[in-house]
C-alpha atoms as a PDB file:
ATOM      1  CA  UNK A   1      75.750 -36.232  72.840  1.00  0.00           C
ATOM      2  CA  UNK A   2      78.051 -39.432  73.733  1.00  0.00           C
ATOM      3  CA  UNK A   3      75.589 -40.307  76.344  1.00  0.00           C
ATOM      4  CA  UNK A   4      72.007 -40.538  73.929  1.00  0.00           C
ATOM      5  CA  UNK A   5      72.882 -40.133  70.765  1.00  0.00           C
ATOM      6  CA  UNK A   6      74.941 -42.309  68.257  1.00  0.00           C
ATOM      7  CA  UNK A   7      77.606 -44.706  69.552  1.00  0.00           C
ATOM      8  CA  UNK A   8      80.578 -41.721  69.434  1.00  0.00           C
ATOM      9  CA  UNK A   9      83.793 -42.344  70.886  1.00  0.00           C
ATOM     10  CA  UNK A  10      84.602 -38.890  70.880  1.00  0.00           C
ATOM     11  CA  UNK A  11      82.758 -35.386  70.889  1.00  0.00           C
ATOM     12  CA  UNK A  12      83.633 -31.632  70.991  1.00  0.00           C
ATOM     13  CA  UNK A  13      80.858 -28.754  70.136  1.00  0.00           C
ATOM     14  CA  UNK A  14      84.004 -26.947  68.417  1.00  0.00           C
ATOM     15  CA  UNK A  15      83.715 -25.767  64.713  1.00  0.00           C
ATOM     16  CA  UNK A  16      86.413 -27.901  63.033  1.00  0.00           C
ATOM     17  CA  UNK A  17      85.554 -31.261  65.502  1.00  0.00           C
ATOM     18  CA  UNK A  18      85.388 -34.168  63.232  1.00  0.00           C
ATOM     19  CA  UNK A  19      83.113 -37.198  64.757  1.00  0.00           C
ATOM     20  CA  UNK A  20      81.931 -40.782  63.137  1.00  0.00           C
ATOM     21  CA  UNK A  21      80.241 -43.825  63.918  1.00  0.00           C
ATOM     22  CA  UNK A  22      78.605 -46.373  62.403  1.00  0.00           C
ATOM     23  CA  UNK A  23      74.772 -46.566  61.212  1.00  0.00           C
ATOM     24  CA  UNK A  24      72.396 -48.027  59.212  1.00  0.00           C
ATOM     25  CA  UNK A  25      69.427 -50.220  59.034  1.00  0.00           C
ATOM     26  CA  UNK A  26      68.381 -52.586  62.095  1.00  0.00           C
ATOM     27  CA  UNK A  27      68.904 -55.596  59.465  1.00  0.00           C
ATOM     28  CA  UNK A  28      70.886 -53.939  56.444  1.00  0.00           C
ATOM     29  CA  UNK A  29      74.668 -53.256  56.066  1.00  0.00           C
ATOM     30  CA  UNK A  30      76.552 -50.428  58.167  1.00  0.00           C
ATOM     31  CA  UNK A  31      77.780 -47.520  57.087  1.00  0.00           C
ATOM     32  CA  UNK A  32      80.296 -44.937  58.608  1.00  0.00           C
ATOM     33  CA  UNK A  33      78.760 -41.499  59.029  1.00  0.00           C
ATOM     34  CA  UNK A  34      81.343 -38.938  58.604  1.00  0.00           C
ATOM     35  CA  UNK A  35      80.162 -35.337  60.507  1.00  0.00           C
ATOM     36  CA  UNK A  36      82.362 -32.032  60.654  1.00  0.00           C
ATOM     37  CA  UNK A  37      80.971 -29.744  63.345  1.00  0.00           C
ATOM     38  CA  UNK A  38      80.514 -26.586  61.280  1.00  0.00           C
ATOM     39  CA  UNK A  39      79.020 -24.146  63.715  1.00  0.00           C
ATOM     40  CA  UNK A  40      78.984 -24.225  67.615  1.00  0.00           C
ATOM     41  CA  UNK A  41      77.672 -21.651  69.868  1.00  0.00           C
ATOM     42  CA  UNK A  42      77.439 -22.928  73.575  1.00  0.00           C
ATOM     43  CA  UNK A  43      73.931 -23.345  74.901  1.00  0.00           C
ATOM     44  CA  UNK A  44      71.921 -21.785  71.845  1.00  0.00           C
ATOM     45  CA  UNK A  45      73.291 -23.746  68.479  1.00  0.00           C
ATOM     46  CA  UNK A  46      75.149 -26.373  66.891  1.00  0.00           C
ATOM     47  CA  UNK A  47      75.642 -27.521  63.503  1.00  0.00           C
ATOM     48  CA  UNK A  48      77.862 -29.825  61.444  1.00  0.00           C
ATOM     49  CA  UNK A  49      78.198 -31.625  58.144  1.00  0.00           C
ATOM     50  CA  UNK A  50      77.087 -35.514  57.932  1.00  0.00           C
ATOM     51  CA  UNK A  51      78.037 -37.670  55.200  1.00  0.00           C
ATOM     52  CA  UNK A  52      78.457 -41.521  54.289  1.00  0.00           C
ATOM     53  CA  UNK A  53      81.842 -42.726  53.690  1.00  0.00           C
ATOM     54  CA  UNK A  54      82.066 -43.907  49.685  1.00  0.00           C
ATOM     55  CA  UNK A  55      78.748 -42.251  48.800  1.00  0.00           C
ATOM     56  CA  UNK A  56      78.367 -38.700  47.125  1.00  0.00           C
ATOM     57  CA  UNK A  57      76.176 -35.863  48.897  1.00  0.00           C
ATOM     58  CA  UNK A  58      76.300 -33.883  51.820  1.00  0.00           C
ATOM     59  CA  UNK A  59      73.387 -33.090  54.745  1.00  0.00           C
ATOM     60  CA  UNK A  60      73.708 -30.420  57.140  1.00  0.00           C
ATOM     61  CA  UNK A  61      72.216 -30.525  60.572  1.00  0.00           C
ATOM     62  CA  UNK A  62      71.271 -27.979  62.866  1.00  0.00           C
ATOM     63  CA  UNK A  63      70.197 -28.355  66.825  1.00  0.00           C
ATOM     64  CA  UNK A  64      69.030 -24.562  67.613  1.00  0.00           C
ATOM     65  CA  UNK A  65      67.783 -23.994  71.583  1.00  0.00           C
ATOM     66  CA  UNK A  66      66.001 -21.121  72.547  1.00  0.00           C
ATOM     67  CA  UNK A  67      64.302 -19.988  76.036  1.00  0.00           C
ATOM     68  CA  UNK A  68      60.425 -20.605  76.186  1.00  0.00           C
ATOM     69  CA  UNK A  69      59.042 -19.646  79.583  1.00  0.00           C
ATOM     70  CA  UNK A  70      60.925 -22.159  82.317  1.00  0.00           C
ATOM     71  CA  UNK A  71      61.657 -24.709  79.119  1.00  0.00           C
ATOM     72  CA  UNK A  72      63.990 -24.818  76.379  1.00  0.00           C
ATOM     73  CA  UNK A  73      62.615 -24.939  72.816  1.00  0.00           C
ATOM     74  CA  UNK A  74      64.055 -27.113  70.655  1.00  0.00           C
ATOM     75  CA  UNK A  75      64.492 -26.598  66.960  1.00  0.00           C
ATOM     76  CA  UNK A  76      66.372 -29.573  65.040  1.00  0.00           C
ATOM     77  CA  UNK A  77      66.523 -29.170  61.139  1.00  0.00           C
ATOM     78  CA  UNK A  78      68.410 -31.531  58.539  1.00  0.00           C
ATOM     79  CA  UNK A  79      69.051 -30.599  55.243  1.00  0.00           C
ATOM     80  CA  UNK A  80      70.549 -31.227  52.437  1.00  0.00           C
ATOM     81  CA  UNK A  81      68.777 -35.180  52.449  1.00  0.00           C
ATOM     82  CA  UNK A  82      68.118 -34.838  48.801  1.00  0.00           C
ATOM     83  CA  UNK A  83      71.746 -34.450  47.887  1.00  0.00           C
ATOM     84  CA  UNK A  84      72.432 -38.403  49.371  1.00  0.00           C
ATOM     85  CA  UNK A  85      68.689 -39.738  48.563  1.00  0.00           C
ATOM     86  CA  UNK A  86      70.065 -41.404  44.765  1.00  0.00           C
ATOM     87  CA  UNK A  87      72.241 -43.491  46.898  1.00  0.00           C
ATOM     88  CA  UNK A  88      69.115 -46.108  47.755  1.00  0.00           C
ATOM     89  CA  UNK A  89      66.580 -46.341  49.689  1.00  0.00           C
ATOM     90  CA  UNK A  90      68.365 -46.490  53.030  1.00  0.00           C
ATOM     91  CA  UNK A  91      69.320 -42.933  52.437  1.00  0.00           C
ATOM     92  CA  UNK A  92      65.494 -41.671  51.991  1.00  0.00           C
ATOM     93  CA  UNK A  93      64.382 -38.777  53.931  1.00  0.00           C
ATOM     94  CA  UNK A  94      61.720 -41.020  55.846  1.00  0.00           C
ATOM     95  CA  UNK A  95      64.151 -43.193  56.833  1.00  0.00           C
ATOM     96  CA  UNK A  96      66.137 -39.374  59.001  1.00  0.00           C
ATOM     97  CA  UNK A  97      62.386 -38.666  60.332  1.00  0.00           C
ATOM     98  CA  UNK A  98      61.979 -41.772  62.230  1.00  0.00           C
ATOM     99  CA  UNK A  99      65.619 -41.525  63.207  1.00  0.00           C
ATOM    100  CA  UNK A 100      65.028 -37.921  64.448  1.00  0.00           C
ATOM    101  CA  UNK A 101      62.030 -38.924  65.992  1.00  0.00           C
ATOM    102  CA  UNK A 102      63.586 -41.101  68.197  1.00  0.00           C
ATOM    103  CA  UNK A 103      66.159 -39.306  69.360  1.00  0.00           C
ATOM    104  CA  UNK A 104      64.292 -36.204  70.013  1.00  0.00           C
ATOM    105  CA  UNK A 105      61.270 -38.151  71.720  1.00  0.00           C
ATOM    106  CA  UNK A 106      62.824 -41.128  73.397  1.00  0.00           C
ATOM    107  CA  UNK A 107      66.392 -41.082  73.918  1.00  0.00           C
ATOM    108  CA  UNK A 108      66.972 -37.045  74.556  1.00  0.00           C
ATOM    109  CA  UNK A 109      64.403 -36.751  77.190  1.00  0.00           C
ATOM    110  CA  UNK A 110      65.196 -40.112  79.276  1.00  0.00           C
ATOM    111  CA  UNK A 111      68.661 -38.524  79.475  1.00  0.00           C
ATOM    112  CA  UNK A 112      67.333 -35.539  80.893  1.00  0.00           C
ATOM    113  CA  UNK A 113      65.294 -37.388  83.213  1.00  0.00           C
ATOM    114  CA  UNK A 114      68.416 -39.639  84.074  1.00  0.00           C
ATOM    115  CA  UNK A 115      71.059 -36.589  84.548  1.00  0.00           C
ATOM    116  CA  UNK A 116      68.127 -33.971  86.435  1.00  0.00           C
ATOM    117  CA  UNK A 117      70.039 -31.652  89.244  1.00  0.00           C
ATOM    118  CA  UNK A 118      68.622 -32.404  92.373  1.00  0.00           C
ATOM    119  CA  UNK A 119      65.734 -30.045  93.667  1.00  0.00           C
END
């Protein structure tokens, strides 16, 4: 996750791991993103806690991967958005989609692409 996702200095997939790093909008203010790795099974699912530093609520995300054929299914869920949407408008639930979308469409499979095992 260092490698295409967020900016992270550190990672672990170990229940208890605690990661941040600093997001926001392209032209708002930052804010520090506080996640708690809450569940970690190697190669099927991972899940941990993400929160803003100084605002209330709590989100909860989930990266499940299951066999389909020769692929890997991919199954990312977030929730827990409405619990840090009365925060303002950079916390709205549109605002994760596009976010998601991104790094589930673009930056997840150029790293794939980038780090392939030779055939």
């Amino acid at each position: 996750m260092k490698e295409w996702y967020f900016d992270l200095q550190e990672f672990k997939a170990e229940k208890g791991f605690t990661f941040k790093f600093n997001g926001g909008p392209e032209t708002g203010p930052v804010y520090v993103d506080i996640c708690e790795v809450t569940e970690a099974i190697p190669e099927k699912k991972l899940t941990y806690s993400w929160r803003y530093e100084g605002f209330p609520g709590n989100t909860y995300v989930t990266w499940e991967l299951q066999p389909k054929g020769d692929d890997t299914l991919l199954t990312l869920t977030h929730i827990g958005l409405e619990t840090i949407a009365p925060a303002g408008p950079d916390f709205a639930a549109d605002n994760f989609k596009d976010g998601w979308n991104h790094f589930v469409n673009k930056a997840l499979p150029a790293y794939l692409e980038r780090n392939q095992p030779a055939k």
